[in-house]
C-alpha atoms as a PDB file:
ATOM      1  CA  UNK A   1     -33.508 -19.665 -35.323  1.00  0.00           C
ATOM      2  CA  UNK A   2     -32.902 -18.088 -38.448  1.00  0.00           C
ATOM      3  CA  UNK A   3     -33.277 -15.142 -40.669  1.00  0.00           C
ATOM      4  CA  UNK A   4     -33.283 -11.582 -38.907  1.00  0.00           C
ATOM      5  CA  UNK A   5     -33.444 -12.878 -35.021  1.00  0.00           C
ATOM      6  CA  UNK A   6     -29.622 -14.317 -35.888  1.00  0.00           C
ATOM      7  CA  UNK A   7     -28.929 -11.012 -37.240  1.00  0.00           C
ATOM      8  CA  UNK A   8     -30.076  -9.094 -34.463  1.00  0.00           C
ATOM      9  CA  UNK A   9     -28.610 -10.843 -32.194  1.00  0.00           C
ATOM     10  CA  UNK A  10     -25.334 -11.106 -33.362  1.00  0.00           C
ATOM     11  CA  UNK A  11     -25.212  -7.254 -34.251  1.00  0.00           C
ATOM     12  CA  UNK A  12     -26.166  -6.651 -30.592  1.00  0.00           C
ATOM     13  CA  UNK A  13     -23.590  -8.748 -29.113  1.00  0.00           C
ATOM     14  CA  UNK A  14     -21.093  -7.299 -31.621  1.00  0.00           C
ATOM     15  CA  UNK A  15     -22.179  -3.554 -30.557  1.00  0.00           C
ATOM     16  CA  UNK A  16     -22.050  -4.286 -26.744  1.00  0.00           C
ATOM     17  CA  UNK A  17     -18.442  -5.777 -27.381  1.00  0.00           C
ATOM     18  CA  UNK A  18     -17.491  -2.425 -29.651  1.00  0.00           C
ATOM     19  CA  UNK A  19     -19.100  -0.097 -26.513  1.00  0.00           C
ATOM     20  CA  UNK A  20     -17.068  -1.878 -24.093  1.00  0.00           C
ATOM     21  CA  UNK A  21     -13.790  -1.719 -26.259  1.00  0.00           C
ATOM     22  CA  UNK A  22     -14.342   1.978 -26.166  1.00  0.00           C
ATOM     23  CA  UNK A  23     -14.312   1.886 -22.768  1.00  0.00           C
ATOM     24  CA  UNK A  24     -11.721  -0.794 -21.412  1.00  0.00           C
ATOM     25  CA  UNK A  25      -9.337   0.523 -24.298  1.00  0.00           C
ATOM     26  CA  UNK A  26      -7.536   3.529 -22.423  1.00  0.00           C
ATOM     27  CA  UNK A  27      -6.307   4.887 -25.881  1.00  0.00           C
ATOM     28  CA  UNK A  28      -9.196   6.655 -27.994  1.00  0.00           C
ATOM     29  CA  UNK A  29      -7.620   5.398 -31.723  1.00  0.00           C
ATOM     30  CA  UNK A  30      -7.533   1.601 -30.065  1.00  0.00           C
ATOM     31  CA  UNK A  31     -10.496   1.821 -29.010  1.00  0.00           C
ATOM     32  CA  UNK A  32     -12.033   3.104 -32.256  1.00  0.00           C
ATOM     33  CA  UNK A  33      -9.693   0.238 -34.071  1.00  0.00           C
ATOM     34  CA  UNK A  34     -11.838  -2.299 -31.883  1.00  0.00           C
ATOM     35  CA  UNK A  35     -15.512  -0.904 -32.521  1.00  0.00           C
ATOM     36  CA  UNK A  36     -14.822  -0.779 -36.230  1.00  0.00           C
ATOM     37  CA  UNK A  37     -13.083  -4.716 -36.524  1.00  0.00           C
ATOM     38  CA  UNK A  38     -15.546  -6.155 -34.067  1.00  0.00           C
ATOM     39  CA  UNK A  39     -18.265  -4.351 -35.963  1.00  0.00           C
ATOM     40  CA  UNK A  40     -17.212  -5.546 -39.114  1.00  0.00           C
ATOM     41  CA  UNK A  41     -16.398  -9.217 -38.550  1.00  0.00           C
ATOM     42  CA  UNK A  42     -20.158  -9.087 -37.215  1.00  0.00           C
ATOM     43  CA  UNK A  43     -21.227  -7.456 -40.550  1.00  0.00           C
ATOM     44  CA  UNK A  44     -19.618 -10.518 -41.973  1.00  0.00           C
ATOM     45  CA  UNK A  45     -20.983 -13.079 -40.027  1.00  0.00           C
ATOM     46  CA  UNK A  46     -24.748 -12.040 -40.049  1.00  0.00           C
ATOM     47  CA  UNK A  47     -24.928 -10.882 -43.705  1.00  0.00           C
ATOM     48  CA  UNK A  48     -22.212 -13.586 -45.260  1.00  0.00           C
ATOM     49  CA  UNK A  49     -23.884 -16.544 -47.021  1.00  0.00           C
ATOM     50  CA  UNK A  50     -21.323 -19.298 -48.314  1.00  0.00           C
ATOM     51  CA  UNK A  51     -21.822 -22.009 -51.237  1.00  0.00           C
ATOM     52  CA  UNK A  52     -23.800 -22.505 -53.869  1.00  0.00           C
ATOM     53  CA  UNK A  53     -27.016 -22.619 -52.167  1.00  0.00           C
ATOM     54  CA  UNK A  54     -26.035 -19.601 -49.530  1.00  0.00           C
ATOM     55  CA  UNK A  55     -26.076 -20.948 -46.546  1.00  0.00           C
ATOM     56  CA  UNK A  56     -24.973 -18.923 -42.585  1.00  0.00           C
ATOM     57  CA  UNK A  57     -21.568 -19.995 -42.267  1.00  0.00           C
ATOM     58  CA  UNK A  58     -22.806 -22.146 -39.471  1.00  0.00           C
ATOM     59  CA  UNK A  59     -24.793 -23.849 -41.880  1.00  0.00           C
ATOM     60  CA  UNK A  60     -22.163 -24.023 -44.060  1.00  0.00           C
ATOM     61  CA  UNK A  61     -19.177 -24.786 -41.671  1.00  0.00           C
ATOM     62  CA  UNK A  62     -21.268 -27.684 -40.264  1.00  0.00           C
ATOM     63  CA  UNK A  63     -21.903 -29.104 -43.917  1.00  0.00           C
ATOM     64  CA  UNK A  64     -18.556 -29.685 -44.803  1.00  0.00           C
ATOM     65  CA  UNK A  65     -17.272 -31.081 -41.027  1.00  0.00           C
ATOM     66  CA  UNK A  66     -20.320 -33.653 -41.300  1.00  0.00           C
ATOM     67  CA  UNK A  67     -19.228 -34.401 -45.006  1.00  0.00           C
ATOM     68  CA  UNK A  68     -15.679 -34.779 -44.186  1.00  0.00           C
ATOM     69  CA  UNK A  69     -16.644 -37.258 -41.140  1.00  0.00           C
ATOM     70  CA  UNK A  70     -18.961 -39.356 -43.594  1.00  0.00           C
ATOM     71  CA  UNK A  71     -17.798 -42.839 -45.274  1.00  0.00           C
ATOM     72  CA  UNK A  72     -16.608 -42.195 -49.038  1.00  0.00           C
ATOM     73  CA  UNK A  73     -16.645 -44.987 -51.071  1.00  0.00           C
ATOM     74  CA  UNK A  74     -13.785 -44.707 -53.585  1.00  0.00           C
ATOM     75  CA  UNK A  75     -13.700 -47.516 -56.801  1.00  0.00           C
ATOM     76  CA  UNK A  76      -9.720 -48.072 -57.912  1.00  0.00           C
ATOM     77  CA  UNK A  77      -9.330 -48.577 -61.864  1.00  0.00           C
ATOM     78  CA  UNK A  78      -6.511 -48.623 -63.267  1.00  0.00           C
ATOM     79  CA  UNK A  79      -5.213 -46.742 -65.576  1.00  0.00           C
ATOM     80  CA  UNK A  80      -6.313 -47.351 -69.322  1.00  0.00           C
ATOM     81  CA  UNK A  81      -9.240 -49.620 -68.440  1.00  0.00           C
ATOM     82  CA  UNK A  82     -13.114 -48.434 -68.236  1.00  0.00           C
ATOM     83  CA  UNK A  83     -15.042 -49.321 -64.946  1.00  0.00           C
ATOM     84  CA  UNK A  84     -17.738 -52.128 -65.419  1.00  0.00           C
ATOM     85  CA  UNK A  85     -21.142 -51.442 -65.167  1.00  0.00           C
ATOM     86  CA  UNK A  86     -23.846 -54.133 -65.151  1.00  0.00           C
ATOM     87  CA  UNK A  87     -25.745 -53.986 -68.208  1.00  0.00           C
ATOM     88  CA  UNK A  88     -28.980 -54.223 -66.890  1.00  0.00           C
ATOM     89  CA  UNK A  89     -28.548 -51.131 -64.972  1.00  0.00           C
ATOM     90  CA  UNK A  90     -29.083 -47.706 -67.162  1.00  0.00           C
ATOM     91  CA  UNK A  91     -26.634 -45.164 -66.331  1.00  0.00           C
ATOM     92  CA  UNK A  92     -28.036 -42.106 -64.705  1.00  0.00           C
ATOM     93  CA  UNK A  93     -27.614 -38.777 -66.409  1.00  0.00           C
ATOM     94  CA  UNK A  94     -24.332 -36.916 -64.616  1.00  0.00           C
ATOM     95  CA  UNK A  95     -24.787 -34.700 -61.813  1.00  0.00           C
ATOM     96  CA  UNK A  96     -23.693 -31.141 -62.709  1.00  0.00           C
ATOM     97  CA  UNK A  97     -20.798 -30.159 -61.259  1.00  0.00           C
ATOM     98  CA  UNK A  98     -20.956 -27.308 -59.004  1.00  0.00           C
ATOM     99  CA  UNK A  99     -18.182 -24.568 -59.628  1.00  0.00           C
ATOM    100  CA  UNK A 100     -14.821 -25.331 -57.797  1.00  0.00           C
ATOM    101  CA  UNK A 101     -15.206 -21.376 -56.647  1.00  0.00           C
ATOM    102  CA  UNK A 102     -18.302 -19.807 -54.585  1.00  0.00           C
ATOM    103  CA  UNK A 103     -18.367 -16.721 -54.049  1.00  0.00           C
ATOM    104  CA  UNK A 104     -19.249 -14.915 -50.950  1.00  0.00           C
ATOM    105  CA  UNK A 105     -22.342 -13.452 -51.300  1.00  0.00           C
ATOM    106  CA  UNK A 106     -24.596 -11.061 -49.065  1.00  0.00           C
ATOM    107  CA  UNK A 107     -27.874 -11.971 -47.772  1.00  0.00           C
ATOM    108  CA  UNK A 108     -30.395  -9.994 -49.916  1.00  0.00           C
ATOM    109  CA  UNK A 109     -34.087 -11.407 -48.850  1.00  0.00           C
ATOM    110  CA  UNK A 110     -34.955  -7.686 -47.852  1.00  0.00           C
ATOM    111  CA  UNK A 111     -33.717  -5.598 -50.470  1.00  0.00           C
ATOM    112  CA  UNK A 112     -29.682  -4.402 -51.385  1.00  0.00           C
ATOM    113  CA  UNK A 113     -29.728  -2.087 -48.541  1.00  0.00           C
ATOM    114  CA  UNK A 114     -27.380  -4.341 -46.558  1.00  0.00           C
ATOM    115  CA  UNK A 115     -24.557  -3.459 -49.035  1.00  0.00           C
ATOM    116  CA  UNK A 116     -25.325   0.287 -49.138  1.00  0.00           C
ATOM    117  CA  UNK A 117     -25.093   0.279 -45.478  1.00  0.00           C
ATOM    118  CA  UNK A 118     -21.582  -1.443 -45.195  1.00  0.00           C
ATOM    119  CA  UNK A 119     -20.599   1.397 -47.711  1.00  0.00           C
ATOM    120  CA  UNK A 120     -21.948   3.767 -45.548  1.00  0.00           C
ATOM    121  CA  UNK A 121     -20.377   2.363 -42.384  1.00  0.00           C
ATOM    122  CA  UNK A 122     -17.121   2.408 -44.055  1.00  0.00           C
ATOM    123  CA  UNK A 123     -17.157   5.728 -45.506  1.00  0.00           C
ATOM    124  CA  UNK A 124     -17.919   7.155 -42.225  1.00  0.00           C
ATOM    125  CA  UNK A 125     -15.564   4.910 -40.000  1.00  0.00           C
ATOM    126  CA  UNK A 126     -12.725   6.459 -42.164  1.00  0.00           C
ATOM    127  CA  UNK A 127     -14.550   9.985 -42.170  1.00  0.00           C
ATOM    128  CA  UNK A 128     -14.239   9.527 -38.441  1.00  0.00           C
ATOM    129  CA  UNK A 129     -10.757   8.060 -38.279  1.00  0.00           C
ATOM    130  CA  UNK A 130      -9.298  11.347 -40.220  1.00  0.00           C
ATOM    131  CA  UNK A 131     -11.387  13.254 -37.979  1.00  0.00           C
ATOM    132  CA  UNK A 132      -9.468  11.550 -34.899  1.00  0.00           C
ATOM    133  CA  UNK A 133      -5.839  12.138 -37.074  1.00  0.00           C
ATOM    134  CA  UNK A 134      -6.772  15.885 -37.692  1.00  0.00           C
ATOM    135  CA  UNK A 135      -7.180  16.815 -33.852  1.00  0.00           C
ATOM    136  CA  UNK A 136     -10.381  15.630 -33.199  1.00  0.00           C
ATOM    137  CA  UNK A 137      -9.461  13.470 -30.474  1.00  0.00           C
ATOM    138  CA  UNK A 138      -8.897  16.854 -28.483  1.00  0.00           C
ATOM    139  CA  UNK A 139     -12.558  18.079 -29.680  1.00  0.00           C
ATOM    140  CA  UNK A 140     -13.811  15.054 -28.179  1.00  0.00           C
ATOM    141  CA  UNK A 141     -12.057  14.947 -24.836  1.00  0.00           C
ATOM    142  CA  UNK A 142     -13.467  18.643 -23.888  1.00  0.00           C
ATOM    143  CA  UNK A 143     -16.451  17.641 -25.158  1.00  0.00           C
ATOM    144  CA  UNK A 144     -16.187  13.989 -22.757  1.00  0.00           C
ATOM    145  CA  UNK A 145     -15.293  16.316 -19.991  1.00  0.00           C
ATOM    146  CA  UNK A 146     -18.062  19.432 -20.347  1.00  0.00           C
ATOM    147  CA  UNK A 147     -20.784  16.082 -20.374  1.00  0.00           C
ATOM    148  CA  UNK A 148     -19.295  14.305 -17.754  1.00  0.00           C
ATOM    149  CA  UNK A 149     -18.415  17.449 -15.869  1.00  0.00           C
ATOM    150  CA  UNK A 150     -14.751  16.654 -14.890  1.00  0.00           C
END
């Protein structure tokens, strides 16, 4: 499984998790905390791509745990001296080395709307947040009440 059926389902798990933290959550700003961290840790994990060649970070996380089970075979020389080669063998060209830093990039196989919609998220989690702060939270609760009819 890979590609957009990983994405969908871990945004759908993430919002049925951020619905029900609304709802266990008897405080309205915890609750809203929760939505917006669960909902961004699964904006991280679906659109996150580690490494030089961008892997999931499943991918990625299982790469390095099966390298760092594997046999490494290490050749001591001391210091000042060369290592031997056999002379009939030709040296092969050396392998570039891959940047000690990789950054974390974004999938982007459908376009950069993935980034303008974290922006967007953002900008309107806080927008809602200072909503809340401002008195919005009573706004809300009559409006709760007049649709559940409490």
């Amino acid at each position: 499984m890979g590609g957009w059926e990983r994405n969908v389902i871990i945004f759908g798990g993430a919002g049925i998790l951020a619905v029900a933290g609304l709802f266990i959550s008897g405080n309205v700003i915890l609750g809203m905390l929760w939505t917006f961290l669960v909902l961004a840790v699964a904006m991280f994990l679906a659109l996150g791509r580690f490494g030089p060649d961008r892997a999931t970070l499943e991918e990625y996380l299982l790469r390095r745990w099966r390298y760092s089970r594997s046999v490494k075979r290490y050749t001591y020389v001391q210091p000042g001296q060369q290592p031997q080669r056999p002379a009939s063998v030709a040296s092969p060209p050396p392998a570039p080395t891959p940047p000690s830093v990789t950054p974390v990039t974004f999938a982007e196989d459908r376009g950069a709307y993935f980034g303008a919609m974290a922006v967007i998220f953002v900008v309107a989690g806080v927008v809602f947040i200072g909503w809340l702060w401002r008195g919005g939270d009573a706004a809300l609760a009559h409006s709760l009440q007049m649709f559940i009819g409490r």
